[in-house]
Protein backbone atom coordinates (compact mmCIF):
# COMPACT_ATOMS: atom_id res chain seq x y z
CA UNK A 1 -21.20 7.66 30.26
CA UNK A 2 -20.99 9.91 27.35
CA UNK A 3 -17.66 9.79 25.06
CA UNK A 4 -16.31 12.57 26.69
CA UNK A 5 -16.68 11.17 30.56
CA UNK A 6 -15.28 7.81 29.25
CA UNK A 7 -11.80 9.68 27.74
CA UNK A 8 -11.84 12.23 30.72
CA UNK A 9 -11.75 9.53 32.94
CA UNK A 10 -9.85 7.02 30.92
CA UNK A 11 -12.41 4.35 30.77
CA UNK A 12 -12.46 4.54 26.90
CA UNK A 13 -11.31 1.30 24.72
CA UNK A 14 -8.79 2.49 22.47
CA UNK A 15 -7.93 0.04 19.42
CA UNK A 16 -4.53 0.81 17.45
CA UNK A 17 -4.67 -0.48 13.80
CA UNK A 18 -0.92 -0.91 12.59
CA UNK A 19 1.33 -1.80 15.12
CA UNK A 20 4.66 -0.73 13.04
CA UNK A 21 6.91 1.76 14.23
CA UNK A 22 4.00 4.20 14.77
CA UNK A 23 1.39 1.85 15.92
CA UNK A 24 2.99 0.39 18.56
CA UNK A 25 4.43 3.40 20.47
CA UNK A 26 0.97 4.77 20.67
CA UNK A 27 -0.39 1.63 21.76
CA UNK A 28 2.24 1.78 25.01
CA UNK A 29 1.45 4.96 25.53
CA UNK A 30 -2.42 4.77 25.97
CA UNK A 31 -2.09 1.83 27.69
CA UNK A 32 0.59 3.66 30.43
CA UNK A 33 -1.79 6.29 30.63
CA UNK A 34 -4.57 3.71 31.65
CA UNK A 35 -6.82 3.10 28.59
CA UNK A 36 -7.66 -0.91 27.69
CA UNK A 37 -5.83 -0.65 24.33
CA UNK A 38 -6.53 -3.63 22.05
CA UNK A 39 -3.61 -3.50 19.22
CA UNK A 40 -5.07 -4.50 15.50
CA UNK A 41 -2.29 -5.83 13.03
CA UNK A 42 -2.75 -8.23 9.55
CA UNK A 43 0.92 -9.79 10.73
CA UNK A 44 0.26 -13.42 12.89
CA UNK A 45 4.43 -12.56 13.87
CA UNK A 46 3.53 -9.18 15.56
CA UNK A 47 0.36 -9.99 17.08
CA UNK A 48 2.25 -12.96 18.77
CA UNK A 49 5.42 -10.90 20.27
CA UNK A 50 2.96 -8.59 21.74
CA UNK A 51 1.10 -11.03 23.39
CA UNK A 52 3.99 -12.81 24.66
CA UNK A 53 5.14 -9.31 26.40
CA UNK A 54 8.22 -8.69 23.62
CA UNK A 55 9.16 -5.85 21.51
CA UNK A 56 10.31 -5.51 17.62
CA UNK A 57 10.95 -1.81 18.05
CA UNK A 58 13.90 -0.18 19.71
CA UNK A 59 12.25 2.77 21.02
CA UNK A 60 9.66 0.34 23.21
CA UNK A 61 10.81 -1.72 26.04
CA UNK A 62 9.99 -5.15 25.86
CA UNK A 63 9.76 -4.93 29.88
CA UNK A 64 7.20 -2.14 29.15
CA UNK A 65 4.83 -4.68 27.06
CA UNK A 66 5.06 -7.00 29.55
CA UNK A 67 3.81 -5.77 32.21
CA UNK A 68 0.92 -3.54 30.78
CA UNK A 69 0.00 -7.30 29.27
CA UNK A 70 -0.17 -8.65 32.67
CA UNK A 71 -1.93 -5.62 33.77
CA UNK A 72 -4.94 -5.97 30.89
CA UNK A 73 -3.71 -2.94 29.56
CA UNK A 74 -2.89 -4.18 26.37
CA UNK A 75 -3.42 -6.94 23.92
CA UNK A 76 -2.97 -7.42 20.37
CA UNK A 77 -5.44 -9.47 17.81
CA UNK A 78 -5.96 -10.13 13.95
CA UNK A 79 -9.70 -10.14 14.43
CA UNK A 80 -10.88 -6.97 12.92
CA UNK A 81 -14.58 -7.44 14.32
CA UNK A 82 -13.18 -6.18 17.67
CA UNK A 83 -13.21 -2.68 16.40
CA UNK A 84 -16.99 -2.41 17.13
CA UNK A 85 -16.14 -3.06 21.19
CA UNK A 86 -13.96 0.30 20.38
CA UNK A 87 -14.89 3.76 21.46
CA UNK A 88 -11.44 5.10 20.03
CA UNK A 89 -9.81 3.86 17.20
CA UNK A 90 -6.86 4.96 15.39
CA UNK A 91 -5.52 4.37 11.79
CA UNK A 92 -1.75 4.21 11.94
CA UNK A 93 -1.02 2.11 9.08
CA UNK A 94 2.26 2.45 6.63
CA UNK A 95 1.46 5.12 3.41
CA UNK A 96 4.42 4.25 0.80
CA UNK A 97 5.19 5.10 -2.43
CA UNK A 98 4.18 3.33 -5.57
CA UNK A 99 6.21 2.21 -8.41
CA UNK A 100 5.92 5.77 -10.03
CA UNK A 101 6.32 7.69 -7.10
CA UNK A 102 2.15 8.20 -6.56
CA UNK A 103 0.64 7.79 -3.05
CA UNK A 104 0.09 4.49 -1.90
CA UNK A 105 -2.88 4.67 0.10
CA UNK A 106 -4.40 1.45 0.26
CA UNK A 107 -3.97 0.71 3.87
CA UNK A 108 -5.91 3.56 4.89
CA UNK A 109 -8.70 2.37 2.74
CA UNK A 110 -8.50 -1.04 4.08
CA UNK A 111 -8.22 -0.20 7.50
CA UNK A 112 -11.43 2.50 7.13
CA UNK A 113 -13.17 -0.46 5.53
CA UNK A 114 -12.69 -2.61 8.52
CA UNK A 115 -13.82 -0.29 10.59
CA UNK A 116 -16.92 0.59 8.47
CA UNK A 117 -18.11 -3.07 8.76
CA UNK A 118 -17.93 -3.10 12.54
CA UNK A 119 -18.21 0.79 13.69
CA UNK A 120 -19.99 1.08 16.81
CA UNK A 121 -22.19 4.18 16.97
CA UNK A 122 -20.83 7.30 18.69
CA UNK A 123 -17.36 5.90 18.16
CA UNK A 124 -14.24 8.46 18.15
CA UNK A 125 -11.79 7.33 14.59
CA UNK A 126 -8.65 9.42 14.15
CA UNK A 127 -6.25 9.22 11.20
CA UNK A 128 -2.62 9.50 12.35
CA UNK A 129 -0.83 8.20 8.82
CA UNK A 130 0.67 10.83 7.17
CA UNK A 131 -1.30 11.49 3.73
CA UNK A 132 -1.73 14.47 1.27
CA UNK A 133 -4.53 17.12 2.14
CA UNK A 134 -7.90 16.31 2.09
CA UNK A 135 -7.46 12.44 2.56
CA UNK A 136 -9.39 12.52 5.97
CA UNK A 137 -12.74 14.08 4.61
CA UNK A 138 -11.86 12.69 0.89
CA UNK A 139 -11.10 9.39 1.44
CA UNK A 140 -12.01 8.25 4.97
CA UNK A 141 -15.13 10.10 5.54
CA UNK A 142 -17.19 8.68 2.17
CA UNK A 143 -16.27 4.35 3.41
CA UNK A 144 -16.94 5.31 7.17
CA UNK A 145 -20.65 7.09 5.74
CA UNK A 146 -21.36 3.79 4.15
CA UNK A 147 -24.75 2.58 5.57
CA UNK A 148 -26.63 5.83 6.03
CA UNK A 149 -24.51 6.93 8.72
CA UNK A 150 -23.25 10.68 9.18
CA UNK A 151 -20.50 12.41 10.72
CA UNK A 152 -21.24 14.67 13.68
CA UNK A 153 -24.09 12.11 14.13
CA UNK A 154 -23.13 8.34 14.45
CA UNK A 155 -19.13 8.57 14.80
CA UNK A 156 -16.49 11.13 15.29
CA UNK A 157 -13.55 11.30 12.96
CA UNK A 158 -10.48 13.49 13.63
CA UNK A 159 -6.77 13.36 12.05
CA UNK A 160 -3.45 14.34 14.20
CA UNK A 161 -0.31 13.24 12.08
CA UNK A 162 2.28 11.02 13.83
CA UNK A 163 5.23 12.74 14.74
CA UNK A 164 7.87 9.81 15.85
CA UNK A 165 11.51 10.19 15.24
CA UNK A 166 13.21 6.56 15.74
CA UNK A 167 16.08 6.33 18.17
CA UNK A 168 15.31 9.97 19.74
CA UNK A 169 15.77 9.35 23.02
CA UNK A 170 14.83 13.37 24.25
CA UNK A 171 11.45 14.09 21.96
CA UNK A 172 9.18 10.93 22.29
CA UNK A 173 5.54 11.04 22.29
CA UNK A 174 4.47 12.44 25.70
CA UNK A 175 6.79 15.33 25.35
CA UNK A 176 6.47 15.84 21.65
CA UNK A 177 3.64 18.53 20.86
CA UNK A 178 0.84 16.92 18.88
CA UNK A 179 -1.11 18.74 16.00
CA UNK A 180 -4.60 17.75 15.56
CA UNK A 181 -7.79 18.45 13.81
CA UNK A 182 -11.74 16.89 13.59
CA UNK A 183 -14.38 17.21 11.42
CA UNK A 184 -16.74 19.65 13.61
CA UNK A 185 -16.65 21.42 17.08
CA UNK A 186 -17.27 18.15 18.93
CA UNK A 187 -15.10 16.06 17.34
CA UNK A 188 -12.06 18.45 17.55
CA UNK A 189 -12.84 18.70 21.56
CA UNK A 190 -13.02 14.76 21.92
CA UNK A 191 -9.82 14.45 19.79
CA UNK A 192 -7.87 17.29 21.79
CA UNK A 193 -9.15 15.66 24.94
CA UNK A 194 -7.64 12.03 23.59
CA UNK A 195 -4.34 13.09 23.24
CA UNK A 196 -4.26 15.35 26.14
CA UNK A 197 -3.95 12.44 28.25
CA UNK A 198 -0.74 10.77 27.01
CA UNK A 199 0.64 14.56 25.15
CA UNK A 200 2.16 17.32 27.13
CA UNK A 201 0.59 19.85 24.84
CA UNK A 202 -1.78 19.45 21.87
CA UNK A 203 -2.37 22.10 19.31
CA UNK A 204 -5.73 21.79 17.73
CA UNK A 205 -5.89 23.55 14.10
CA UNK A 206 -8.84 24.68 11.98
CA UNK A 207 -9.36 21.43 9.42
CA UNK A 208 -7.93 18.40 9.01
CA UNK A 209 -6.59 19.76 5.61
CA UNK A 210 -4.16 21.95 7.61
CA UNK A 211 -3.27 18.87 9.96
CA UNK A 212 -2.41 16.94 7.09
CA UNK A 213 -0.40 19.68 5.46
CA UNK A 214 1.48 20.55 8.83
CA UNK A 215 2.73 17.58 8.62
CA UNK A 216 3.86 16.88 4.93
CA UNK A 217 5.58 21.30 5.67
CA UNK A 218 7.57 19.63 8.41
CA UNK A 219 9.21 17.01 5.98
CA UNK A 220 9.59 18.81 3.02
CA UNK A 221 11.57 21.39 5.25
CA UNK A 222 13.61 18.72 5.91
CA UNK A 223 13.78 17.28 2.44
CA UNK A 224 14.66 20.77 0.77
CA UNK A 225 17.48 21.70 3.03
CA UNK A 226 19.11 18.21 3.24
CA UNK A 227 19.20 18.14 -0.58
CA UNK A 228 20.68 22.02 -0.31
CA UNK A 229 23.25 21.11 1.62
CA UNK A 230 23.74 18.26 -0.32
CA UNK A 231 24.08 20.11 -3.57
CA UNK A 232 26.76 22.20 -2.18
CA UNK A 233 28.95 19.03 -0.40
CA UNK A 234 29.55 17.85 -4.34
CA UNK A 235 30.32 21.62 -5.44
CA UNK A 236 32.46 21.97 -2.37
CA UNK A 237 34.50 18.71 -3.41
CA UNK A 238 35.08 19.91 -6.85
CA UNK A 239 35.96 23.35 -4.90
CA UNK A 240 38.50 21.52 -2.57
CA UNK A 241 36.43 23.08 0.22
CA UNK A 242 35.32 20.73 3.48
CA UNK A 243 31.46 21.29 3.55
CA UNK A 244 31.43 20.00 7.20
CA UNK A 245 33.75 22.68 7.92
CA UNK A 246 31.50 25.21 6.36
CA UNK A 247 28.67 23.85 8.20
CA UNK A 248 29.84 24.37 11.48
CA UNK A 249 31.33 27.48 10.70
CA UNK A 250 28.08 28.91 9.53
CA UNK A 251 26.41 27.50 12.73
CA UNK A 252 28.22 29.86 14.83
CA UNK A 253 25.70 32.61 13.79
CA UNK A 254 23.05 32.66 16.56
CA UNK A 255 20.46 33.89 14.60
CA UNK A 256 19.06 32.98 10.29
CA UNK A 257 20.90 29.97 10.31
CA UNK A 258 19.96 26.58 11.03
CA UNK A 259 22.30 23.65 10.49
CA UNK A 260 21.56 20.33 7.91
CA UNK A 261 24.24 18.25 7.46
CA UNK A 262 25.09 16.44 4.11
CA UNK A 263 25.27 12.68 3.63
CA UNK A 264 24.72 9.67 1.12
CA UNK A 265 20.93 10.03 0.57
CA UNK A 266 17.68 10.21 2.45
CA UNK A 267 15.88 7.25 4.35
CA UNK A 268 13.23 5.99 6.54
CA UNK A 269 9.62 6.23 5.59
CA UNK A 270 8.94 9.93 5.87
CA UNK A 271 11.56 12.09 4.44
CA UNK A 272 11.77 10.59 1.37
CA UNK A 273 8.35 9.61 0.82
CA UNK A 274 6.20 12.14 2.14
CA UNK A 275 7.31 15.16 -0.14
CA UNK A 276 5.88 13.36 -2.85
CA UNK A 277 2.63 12.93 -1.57
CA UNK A 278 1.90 16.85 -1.84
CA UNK A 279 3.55 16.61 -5.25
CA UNK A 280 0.29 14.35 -6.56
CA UNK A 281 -1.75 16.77 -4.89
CA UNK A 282 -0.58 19.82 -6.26
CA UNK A 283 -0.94 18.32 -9.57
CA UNK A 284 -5.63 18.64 -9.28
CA UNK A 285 -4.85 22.40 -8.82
CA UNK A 286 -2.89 22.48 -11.52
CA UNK A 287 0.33 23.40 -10.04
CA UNK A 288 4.13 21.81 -9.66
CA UNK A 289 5.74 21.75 -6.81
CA UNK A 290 9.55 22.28 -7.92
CA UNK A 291 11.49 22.83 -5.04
CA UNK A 292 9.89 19.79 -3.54
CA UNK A 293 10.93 17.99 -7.27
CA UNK A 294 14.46 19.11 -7.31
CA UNK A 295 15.00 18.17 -3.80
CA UNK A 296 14.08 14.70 -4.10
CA UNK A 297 15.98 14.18 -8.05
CA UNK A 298 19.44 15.46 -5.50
CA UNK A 299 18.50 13.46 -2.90
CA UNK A 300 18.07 10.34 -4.98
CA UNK A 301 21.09 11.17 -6.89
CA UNK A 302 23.83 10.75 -3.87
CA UNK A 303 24.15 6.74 -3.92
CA UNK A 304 25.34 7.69 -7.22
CA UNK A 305 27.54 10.31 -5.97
CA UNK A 306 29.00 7.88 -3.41
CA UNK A 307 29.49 4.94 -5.69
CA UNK A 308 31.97 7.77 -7.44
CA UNK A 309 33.88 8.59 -4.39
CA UNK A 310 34.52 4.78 -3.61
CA UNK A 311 35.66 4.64 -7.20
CA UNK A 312 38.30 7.96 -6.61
CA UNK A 313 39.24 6.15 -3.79
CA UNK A 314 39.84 3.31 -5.02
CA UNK A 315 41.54 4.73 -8.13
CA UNK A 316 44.81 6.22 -5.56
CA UNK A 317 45.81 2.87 -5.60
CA UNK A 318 45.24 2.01 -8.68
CA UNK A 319 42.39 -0.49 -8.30
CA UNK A 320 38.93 -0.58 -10.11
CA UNK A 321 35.46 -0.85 -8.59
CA UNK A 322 34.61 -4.40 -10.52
CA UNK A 323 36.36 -6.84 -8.48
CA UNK A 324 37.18 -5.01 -5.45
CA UNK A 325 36.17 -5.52 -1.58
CA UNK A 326 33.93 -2.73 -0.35
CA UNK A 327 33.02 -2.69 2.85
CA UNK A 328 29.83 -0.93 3.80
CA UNK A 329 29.57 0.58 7.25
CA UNK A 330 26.27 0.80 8.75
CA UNK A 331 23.05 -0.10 6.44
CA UNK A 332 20.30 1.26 8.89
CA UNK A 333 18.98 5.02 7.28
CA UNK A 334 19.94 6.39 10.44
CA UNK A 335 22.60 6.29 13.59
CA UNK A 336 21.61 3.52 16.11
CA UNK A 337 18.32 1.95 15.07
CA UNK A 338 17.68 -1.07 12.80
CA UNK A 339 15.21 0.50 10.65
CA UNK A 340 16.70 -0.33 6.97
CA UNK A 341 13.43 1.72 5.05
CA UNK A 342 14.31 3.50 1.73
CA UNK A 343 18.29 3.68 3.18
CA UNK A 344 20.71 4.81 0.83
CA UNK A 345 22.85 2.37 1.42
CA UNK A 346 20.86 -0.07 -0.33
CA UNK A 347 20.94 1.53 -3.39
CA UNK A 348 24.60 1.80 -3.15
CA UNK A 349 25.36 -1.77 -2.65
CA UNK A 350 22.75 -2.37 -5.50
CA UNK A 351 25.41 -0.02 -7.68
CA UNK A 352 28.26 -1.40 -6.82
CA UNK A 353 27.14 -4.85 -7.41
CA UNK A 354 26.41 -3.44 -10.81
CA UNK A 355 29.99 -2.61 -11.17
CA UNK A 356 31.27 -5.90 -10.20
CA UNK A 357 32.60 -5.52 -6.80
CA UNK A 358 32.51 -7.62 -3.95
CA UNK A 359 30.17 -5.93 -1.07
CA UNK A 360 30.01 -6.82 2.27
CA UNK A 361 28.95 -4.84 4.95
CA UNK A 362 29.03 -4.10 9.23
CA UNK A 363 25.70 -2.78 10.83
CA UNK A 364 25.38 -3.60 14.64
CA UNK A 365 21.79 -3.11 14.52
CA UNK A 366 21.09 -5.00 11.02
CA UNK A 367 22.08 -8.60 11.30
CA UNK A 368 20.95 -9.24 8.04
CA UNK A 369 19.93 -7.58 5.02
CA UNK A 370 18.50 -8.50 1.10
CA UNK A 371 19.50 -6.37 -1.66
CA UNK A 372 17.57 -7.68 -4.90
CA UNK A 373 18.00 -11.66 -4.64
CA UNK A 374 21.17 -11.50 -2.91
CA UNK A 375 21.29 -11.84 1.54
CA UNK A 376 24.09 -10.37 3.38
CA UNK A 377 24.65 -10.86 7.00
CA UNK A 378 26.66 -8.52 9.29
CA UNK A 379 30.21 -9.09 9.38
CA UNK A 380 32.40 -8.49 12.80
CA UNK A 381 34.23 -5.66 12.34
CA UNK A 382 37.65 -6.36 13.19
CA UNK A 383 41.24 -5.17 11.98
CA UNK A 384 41.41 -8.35 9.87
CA UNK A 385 37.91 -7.19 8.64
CA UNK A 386 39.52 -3.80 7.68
CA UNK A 387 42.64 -4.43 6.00
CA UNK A 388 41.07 -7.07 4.03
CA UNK A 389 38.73 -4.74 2.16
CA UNK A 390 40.04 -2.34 -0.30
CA UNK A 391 37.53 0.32 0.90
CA UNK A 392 35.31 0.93 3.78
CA UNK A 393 32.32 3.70 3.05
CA UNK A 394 30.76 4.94 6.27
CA UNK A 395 26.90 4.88 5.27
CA UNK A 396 25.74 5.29 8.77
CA UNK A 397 27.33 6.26 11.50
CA UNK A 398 26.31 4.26 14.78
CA UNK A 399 27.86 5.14 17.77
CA UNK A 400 28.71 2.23 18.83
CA UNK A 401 31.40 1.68 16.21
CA UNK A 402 34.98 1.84 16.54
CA UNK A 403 35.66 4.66 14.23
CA UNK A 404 39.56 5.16 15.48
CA UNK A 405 40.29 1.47 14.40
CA UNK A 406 38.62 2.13 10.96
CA UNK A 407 41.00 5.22 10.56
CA UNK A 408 43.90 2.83 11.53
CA UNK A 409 43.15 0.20 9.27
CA UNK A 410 41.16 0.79 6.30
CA UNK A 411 43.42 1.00 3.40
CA UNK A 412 40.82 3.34 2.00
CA UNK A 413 38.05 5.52 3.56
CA UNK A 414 34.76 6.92 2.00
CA UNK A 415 33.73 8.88 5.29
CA UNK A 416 29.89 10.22 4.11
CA UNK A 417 29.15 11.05 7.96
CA UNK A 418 32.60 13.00 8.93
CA UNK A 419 33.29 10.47 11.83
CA UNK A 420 37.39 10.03 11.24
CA UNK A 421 37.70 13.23 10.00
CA UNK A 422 41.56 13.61 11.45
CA UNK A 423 42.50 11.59 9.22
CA UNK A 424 41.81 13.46 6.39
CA UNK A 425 43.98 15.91 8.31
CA UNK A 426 40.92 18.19 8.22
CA UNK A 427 42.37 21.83 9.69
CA UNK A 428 39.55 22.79 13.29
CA UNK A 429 38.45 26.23 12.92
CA UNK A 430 39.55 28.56 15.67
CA UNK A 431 37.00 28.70 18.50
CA UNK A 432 34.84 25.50 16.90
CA UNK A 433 34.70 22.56 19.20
């Protein structure tokens, strides 16, 4: 069978290298769809749930795993040399930032050099980790060459960016449109084809350049407008005016408007990474990407801005930060998940540890959490809980937390969500639910 009849027909071997919080969703989903999918992964831990049928990502039913185990549908393995029993493989391995803010791309580089040493010939390899432009044909393309071998010739090689939102229970990968892109005519078929059979709709563009870039536009959108709305929730304080007021206000308009809401900083691994990827690209052509540069210096300056608030707070009853019981509410970077990556509310328990005060925090999804060389676990939120801390900041906003019996019993409130906004004695705008 050619490549083509073995995806058409789903009797294709599909390997997954990374099995994080991208990895491992795609891995389910090939594997529902029918594929043999053999998960690759450096960490003993995760290769071992797998196999034993359990998940370490909210989004995936442990249930799920389970049963396509039992099925042969999927496995998981630290033995790289598998790759060459492969006909698709798939790079969806972590991209951070480094210590100055320049793309850390190392694990695509190791993972392409893994698959260099054991590529089987007319193999399909698509990069889904989201990169700066030109990292498929730049970066993958010269270690996969290695050997005498050619594109087009001896192995396929495509890119369609990841596009998973943890915790969204409504937009998950089947239903979720996927961009993607190959290096020549055939390729871009076989990769369309791929994704066709676990994606409702895929959108094939011109060059992997414009994949990568579609998919560093969709962040920075994101990164730009939280940091403008940002920008005007601390003019708006100093105004006396309630941004989230404003916000929905504004919303009302049904056309030119599209709501961001404010908060204490960006987190997760895209948002606040990504941005900065084009940033070191812009930089060969000789040009600076400012809006993407003031965006993240706002972004990265709320912890700050929230460290004062609990401090203004604080100050109405005439207490100081240093020596003080703050109580952090929710340390996750976003509502319901456990996912603690870049979250502001790290960086504002690392300030006010600065200032002396005594930090302790309630996540329902985080049971335990290091900041520096210090461990915190989860305390039970309780009214004892409450009244014993001198603040409580609302970081994230889970839904599963009693926000009425914060309102009742925190002697002080730092709400950066608007979830006990009555109490504030906020006035509703006419004809805004």
């Amino acid at each position: 069978m050619t490549l083509k009849e073995k995806i058409g027909s789903k009797n294709a071997k599909v390997g997954i290298i990374g099995l994080g919080y991208v990895g491992l969703p795609l891995a389910v989903e090939v594997a529902k769809a029918g594929f043999q999918t053999l998960g690759f992964d450096h960490n003993e831990e995760k290769v071992g749930l797998i196999n034993k049928g359990e998940s370490y990502v909210e989004d995936i039913d442990a249930q799920i795993i389970k049963e396509l185990i039992e099925k042969g549908k999927l496995k998981a393995t630290e033995d790289f040399s598998f790759i060459e029993e492969q006909d698709v493989v798939c790079i969806c391995v972590p991209t951070p930032l480094g210590p100055s803010q320049e793309p850390d791309i190392s694990a695509i580089i190791s993972a392409s050099e893994q698959i260099s040493k054991h590529l089987r010939n007319g193999s399909l390899i698509i990069l889904e980790s989201t990169t700066y432009p030109g990292t498929t044909e730049e970066v993958v393309l010269p270690i996969l060459q290695n050997n005498g071998r050619k594109v087009e010739e001896n192995f396929f090689l495509g890119y369609a960016p990841e596009r998973v939102d943890p915790g969204n229970k409504k937009y998950t990968l089947g239903n979720t449109p996927k961009v993607v892109s190959a290096i020549g005519g055939e390729a871009k078929e076989l990769t369309k084809l791929f994704y066709s059979q676990i994606c409702a709709r895929v959108i094939c563009l011109s060059s992997p350049k414009a994949a990568e870039m579609t998919k560093l536009l969709e962040n920075i959108f994101r990164c730009v407008n939280i940091a403008l709305v940002n920008e005007l929730m601390v003019l708006c304080d100093r105004m006396g005016i309630n941004i989230w007021e404003v916000v929905e206000a504004a919303s009302t308009k049904p056309f030119g408007f599209m709501p961001f809401y404010p908060g204490p900083g960006l987190g997760g691994h895209c948002i606040p990474v990504d941005p900065f990827y084009l940033s070191y690209k812009a930089r060969e052509y000789d040009f600076h990407t400012e809006f993407i540069e003031l965006a993240g210096k706002i972004n990265e300056n709320m912890p700050y801005y929230v460290v004062s608030k609990i401090s203004e707070a604080l100050n109405k009853d005439k207490k100081s930060i240093n020596g003080s019981k703050i109580l952090i509410l929710g340390v996750a970077y976003k509502r319901d998940i456990s996912d603690t990556r870049e979250s502001p509310a790290i960086k504002i328990i690392e300030l006010l540890l600065k200032e002396g005060a005594a930090v302790s925090y309630h996540d329902p999804y985080v049971e335990e959490l290091r900041v520096g060389n210090k461990a915190f676990r989860s305390q039970l939120l309780n009214e004892d809980v409450l009244r014993a801390s001198d603040c409580a900041a609302i970081i994230t906003d889970h839904s599963n937390v009693v926000y009425e019996q914060v309102a009742a019993c925190a002697q002080q409130i730092v709400d950066m969500r608007n979830v006990v906004r009555l109490r504030y004695q906020v006035l509703e705008t006419p004809g805004i639910d």
